[in-house]
N, C-alpha and C. Protein backbone atom coordinates (compact mmCIF):
# COMPACT_ATOMS: atom_id res chain seq x y z
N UNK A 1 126.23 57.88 140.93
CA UNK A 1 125.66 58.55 142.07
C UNK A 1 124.81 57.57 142.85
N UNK A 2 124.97 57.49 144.17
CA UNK A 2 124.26 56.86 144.89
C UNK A 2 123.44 57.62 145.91
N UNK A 3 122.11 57.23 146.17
CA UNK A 3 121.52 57.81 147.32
C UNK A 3 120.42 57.15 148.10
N UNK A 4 121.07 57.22 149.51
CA UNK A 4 120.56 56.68 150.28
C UNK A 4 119.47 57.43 150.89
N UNK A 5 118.23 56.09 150.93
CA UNK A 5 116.79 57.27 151.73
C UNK A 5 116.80 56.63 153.30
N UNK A 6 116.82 57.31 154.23
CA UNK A 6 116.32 56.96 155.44
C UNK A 6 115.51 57.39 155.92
N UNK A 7 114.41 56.56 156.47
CA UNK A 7 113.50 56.50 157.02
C UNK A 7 113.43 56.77 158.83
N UNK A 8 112.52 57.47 159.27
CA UNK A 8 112.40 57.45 160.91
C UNK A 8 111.28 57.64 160.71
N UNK A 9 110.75 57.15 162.41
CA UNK A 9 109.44 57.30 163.27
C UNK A 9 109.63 58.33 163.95
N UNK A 10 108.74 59.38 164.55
CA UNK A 10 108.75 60.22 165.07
C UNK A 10 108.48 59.82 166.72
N UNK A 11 108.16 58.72 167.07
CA UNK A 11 108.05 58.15 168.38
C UNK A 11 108.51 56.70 168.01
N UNK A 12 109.30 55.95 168.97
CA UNK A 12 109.23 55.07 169.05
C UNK A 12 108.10 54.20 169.25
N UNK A 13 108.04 53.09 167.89
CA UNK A 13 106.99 52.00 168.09
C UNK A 13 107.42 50.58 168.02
N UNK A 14 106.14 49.36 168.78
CA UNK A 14 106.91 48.12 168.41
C UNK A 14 106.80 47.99 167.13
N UNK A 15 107.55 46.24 167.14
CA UNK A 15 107.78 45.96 165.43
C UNK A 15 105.72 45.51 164.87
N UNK A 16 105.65 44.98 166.11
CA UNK A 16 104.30 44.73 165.72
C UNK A 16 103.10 45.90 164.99
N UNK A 17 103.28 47.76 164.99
CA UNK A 17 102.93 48.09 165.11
C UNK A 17 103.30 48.64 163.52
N UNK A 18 102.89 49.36 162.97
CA UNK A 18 103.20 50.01 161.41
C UNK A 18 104.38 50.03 161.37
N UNK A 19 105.22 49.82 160.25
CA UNK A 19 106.91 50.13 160.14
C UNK A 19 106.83 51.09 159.13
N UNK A 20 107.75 52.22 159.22
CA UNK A 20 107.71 52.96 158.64
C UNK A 20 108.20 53.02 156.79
N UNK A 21 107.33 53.08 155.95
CA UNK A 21 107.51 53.60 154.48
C UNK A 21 108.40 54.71 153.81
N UNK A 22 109.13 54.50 152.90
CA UNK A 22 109.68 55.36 152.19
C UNK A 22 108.80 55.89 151.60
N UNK A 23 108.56 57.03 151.12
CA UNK A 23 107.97 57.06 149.66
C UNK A 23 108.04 58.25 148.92
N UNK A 24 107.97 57.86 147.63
CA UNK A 24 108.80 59.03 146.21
C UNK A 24 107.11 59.43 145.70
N UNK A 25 106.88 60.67 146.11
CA UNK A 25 105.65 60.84 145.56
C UNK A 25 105.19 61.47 144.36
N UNK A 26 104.15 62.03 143.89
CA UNK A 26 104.01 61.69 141.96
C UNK A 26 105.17 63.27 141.62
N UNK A 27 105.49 63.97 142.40
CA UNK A 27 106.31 65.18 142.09
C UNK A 27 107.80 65.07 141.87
N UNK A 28 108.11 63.36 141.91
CA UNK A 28 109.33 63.35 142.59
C UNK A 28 110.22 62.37 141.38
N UNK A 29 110.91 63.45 140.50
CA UNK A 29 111.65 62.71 139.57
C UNK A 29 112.82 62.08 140.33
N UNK A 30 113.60 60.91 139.87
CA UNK A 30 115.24 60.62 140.72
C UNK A 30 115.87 59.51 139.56
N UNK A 31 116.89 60.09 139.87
CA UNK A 31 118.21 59.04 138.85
C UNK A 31 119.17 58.88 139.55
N UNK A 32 119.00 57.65 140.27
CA UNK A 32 120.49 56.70 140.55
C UNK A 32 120.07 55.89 141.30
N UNK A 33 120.96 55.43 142.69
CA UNK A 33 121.13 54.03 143.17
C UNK A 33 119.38 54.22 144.41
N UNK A 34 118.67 53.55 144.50
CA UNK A 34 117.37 53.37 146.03
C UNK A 34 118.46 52.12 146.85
N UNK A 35 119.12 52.27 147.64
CA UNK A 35 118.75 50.87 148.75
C UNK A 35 118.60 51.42 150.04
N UNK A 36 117.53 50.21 150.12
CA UNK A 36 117.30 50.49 151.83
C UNK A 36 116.77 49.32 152.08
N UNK A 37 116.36 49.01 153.65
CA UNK A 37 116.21 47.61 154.40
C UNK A 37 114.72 47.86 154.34
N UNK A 38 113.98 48.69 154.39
CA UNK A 38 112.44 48.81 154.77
C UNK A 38 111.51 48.95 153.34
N UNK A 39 110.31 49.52 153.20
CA UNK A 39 109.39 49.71 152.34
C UNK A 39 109.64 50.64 151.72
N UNK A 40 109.19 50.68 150.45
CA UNK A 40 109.44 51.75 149.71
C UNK A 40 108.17 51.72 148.88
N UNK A 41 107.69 53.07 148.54
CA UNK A 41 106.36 53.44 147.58
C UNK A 41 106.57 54.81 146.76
N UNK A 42 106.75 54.06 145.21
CA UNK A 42 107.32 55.52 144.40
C UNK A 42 105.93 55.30 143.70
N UNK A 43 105.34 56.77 143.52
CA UNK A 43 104.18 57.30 142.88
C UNK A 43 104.87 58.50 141.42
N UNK A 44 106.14 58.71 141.50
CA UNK A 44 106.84 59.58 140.74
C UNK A 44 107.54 58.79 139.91
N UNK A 45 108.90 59.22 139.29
CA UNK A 45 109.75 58.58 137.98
C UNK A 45 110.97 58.25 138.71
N UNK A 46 111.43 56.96 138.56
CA UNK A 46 112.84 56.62 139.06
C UNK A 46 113.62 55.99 137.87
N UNK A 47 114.83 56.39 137.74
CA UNK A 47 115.48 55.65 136.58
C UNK A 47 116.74 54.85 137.25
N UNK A 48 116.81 54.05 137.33
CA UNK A 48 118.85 53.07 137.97
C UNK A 48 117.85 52.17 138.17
N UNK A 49 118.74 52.07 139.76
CA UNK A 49 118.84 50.70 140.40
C UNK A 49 117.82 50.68 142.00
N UNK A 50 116.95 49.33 142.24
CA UNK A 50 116.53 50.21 143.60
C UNK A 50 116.57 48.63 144.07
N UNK A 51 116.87 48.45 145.21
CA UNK A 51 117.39 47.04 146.28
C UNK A 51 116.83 47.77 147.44
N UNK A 52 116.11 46.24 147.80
CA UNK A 52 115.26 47.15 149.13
C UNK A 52 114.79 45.40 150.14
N UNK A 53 115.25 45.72 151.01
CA UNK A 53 115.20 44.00 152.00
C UNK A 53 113.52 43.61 152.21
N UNK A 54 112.95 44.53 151.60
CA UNK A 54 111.30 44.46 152.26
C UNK A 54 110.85 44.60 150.92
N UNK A 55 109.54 45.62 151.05
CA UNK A 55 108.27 45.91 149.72
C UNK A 55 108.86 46.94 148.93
N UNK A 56 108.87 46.79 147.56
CA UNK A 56 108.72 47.87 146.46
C UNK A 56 107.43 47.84 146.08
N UNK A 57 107.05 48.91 146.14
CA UNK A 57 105.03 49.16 145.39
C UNK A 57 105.32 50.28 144.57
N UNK A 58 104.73 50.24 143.55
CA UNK A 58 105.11 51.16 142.30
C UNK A 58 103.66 51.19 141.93
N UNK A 59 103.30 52.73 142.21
CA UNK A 59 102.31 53.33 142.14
C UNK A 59 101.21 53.54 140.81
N UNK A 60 100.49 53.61 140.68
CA UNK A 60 99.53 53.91 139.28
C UNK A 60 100.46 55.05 138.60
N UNK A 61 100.26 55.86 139.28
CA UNK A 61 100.87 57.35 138.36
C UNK A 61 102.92 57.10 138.28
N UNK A 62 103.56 56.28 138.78
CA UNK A 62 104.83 56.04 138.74
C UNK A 62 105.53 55.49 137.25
N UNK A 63 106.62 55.51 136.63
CA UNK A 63 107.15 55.35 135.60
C UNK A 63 108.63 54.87 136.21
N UNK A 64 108.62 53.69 136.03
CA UNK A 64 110.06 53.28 137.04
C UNK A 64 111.14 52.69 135.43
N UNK A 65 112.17 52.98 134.91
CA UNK A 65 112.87 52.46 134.21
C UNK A 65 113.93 52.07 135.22
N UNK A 66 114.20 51.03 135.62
CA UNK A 66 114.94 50.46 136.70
C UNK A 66 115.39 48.91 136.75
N UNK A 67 116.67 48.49 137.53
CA UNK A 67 116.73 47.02 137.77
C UNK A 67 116.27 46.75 139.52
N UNK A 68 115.22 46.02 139.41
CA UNK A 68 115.16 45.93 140.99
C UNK A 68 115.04 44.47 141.83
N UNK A 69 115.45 44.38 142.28
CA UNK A 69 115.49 43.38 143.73
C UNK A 69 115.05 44.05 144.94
N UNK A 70 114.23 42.76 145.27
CA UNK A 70 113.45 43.22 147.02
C UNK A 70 113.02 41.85 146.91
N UNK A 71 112.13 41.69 148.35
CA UNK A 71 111.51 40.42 148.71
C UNK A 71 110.24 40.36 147.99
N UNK A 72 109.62 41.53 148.24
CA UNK A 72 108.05 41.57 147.60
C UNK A 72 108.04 42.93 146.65
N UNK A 73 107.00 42.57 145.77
CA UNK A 73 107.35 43.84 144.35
C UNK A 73 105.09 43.99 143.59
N UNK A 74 104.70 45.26 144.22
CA UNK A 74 103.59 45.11 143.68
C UNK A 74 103.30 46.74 142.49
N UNK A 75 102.95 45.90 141.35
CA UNK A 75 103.39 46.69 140.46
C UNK A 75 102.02 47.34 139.75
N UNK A 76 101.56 48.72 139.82
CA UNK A 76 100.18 49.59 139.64
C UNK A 76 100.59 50.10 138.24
N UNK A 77 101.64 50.72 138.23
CA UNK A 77 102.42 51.49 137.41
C UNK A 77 103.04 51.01 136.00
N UNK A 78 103.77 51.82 135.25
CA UNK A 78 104.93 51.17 134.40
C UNK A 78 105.81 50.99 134.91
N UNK A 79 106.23 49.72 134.45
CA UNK A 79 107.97 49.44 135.23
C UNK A 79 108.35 49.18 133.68
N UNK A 80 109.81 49.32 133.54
CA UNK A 80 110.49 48.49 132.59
C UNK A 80 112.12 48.39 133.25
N UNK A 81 112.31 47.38 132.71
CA UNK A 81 113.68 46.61 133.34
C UNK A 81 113.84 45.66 133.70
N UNK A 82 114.33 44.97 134.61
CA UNK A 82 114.89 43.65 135.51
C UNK A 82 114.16 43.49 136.81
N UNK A 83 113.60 42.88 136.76
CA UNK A 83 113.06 42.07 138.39
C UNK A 83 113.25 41.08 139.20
N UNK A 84 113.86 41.08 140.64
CA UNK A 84 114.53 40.03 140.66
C UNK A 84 113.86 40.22 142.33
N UNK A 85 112.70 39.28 142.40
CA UNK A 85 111.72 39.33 143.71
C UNK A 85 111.49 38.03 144.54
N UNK A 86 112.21 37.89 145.52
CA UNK A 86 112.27 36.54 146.55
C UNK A 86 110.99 36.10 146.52
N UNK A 87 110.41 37.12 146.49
CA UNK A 87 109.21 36.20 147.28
C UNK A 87 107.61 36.66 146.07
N UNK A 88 106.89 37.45 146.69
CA UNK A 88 105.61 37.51 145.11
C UNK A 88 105.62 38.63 144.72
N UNK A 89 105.63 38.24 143.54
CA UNK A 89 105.11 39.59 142.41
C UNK A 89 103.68 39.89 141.78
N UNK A 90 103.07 41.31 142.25
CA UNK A 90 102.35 41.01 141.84
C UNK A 90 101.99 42.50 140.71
N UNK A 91 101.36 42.19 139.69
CA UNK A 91 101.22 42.72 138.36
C UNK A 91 99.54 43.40 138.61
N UNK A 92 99.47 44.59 139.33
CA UNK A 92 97.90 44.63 139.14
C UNK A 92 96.88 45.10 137.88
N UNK A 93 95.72 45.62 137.89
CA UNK A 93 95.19 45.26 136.35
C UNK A 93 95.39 46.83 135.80
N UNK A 94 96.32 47.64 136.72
CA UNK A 94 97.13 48.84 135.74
C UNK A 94 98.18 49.04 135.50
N UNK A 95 98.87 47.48 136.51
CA UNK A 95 100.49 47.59 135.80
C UNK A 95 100.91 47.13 134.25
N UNK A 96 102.20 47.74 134.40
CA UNK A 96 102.37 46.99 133.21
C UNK A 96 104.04 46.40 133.18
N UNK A 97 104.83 46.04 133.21
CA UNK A 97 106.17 45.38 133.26
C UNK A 97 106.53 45.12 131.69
N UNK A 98 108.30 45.09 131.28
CA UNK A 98 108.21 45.51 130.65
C UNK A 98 109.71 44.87 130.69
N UNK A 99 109.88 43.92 130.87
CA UNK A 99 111.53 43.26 130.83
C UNK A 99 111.76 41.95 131.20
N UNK A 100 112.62 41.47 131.99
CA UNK A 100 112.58 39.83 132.12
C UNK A 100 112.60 39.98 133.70
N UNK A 101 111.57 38.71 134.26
CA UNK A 101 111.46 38.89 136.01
C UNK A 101 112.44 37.31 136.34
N UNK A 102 112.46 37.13 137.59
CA UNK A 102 112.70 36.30 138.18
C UNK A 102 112.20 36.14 139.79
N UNK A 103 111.32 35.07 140.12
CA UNK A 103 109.90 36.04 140.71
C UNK A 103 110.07 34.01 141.86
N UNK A 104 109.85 34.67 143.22
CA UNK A 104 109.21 33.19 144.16
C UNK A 104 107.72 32.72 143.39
N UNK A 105 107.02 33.92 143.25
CA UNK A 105 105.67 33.33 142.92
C UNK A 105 105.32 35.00 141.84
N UNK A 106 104.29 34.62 141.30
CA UNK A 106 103.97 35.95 140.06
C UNK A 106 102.14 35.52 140.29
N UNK A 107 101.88 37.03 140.50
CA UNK A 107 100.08 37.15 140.36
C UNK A 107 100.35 38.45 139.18
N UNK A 108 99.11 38.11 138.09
CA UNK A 108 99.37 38.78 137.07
C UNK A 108 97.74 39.51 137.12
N UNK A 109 97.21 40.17 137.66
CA UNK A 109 95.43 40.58 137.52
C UNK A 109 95.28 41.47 136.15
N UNK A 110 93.80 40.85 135.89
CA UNK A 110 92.99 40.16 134.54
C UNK A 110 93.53 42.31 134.27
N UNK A 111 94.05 42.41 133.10
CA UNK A 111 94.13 43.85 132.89
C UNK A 111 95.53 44.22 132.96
N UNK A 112 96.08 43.65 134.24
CA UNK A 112 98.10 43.72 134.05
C UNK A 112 98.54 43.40 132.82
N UNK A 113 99.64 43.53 132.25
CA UNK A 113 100.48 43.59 131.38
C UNK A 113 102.03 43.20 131.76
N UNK A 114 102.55 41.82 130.95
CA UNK A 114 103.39 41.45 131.22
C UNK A 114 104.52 40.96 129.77
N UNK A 115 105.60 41.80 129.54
CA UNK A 115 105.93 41.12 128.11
C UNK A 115 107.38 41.16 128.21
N UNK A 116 107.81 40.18 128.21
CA UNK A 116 109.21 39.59 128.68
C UNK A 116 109.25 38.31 129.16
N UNK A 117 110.54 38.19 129.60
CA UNK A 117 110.53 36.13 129.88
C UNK A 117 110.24 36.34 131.66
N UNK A 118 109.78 35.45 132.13
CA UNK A 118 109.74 35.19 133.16
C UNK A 118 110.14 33.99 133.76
N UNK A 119 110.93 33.87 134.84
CA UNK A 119 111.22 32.65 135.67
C UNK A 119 111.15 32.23 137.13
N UNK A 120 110.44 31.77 137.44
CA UNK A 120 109.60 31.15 138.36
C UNK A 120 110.79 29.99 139.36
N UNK A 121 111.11 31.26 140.58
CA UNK A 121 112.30 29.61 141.39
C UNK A 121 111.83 29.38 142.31
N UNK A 122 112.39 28.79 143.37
CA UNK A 122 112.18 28.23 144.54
C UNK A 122 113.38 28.70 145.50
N UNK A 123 113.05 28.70 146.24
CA UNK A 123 114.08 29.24 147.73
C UNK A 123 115.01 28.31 147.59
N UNK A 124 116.38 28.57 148.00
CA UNK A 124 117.13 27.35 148.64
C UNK A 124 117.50 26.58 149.32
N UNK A 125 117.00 24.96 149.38
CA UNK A 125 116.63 24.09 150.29
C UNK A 125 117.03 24.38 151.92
N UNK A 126 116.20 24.32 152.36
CA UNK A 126 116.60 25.23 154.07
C UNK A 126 117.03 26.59 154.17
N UNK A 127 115.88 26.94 152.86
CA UNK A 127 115.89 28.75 152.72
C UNK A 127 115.71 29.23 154.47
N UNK A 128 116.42 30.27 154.42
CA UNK A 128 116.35 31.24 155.44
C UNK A 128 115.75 32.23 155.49
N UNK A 129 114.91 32.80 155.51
CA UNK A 129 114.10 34.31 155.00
C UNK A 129 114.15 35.21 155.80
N UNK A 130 115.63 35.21 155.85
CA UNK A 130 116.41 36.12 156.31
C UNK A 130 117.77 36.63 155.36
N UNK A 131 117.61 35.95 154.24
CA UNK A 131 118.53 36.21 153.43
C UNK A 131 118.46 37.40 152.47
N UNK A 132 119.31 38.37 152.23
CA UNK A 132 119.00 39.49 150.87
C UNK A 132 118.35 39.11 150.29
N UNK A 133 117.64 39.94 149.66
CA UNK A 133 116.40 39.50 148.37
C UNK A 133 117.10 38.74 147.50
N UNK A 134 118.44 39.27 146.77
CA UNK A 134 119.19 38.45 145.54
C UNK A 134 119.68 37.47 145.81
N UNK A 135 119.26 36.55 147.35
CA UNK A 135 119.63 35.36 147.55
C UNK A 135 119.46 34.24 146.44
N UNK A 136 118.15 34.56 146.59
CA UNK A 136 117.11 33.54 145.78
C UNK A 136 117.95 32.98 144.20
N UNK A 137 118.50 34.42 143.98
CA UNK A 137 118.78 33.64 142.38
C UNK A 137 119.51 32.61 142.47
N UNK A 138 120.03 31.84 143.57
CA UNK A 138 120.67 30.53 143.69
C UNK A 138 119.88 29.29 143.98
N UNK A 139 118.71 29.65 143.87
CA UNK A 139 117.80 28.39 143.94
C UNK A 139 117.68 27.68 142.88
N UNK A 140 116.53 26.96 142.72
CA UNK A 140 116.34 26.08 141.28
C UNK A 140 115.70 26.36 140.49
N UNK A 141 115.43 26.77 139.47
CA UNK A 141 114.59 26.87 138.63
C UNK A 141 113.57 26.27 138.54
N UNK A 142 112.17 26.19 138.49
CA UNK A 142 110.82 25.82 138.19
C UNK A 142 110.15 25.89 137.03
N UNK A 143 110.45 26.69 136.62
CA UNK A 143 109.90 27.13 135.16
C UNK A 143 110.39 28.62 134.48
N UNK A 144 110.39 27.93 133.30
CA UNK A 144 111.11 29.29 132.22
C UNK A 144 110.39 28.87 130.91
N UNK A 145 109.58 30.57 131.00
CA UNK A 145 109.22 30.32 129.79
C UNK A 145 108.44 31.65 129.40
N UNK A 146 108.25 31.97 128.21
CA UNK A 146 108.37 33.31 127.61
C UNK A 146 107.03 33.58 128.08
N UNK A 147 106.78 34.45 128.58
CA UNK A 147 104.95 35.08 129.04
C UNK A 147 104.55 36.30 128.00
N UNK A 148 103.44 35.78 128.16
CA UNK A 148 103.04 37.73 127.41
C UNK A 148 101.77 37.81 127.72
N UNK A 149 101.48 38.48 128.35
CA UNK A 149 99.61 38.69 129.12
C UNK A 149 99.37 40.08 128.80
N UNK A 150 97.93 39.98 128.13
CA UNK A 150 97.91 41.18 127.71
C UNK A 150 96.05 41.48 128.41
């Protein structure tokens, strides 16, 4: 099962101006496919897959068992699964993660929870950042090596 969320503004605005958010709020169980090009903010339970060209933020009260790719990934909540984030991840001091990442850059705050391998790449030389989030996994590796922050 796949399902697509779309997002609208109720007036047209520029890009400069707020872009509009998805978001799964703490009432809101779901099982199957998230993609979308914009932001997304689940405060509820998601179980699959969620691909998203912009922000995943996973809420304090959220429980995500999921594989995800996006550009940016900030994590309040439980996640467990696969992470696969172009650009930064960040682990705040009530997340907790819970599988193997593959991350541009990783902020882990003093209280996050991180237990799985993590690997640390780099864009690909005359990166475009304009590319799908799962570009990245064709870059180079930087570092690999087993984390556990508790």
């Amino acid at each position: 099962m796949a399902l697509r969320l779309l997002t609208s503004s109720a007036q047209e605005v520029s890009q400069e101006q707020a872009k509009p958010t998805t978001v799964l709020g703490p009432d809101v169980s779901l099982e199957g496919d998230i993609n979308l090009t914009g932001d997304i903010r689940i405060d509820g339970n998601v179980r699959g897959t969620i691909h998203s060209e912009q922000t995943v933020t996973i809420g304090e009260s959220a429980f995500i068992q999921a594989d995800v790719v996006a550009c940016r990934c900030y994590i309040s909540g439980r996640f467990e699964g696969n992470l696969k984030v172009r650009e930064t991840c960040k682990i705040t001091s009530t997340g907790s993660v819970c599988g193997d990442i593959q991350v541009g850059s990783l902020v882990v705050e003093e209280g996050g929870k991180l237990s799985g391998r993590c690997q640390v790449v780099q864009e690909p030389e005359g990166g475009n950042k304009a590319l799908p989030a799962d570009a990245f996994i064709k870059g180079k590796p930087v570092e690999n090596r087993e984390v556990g922050v508790s």
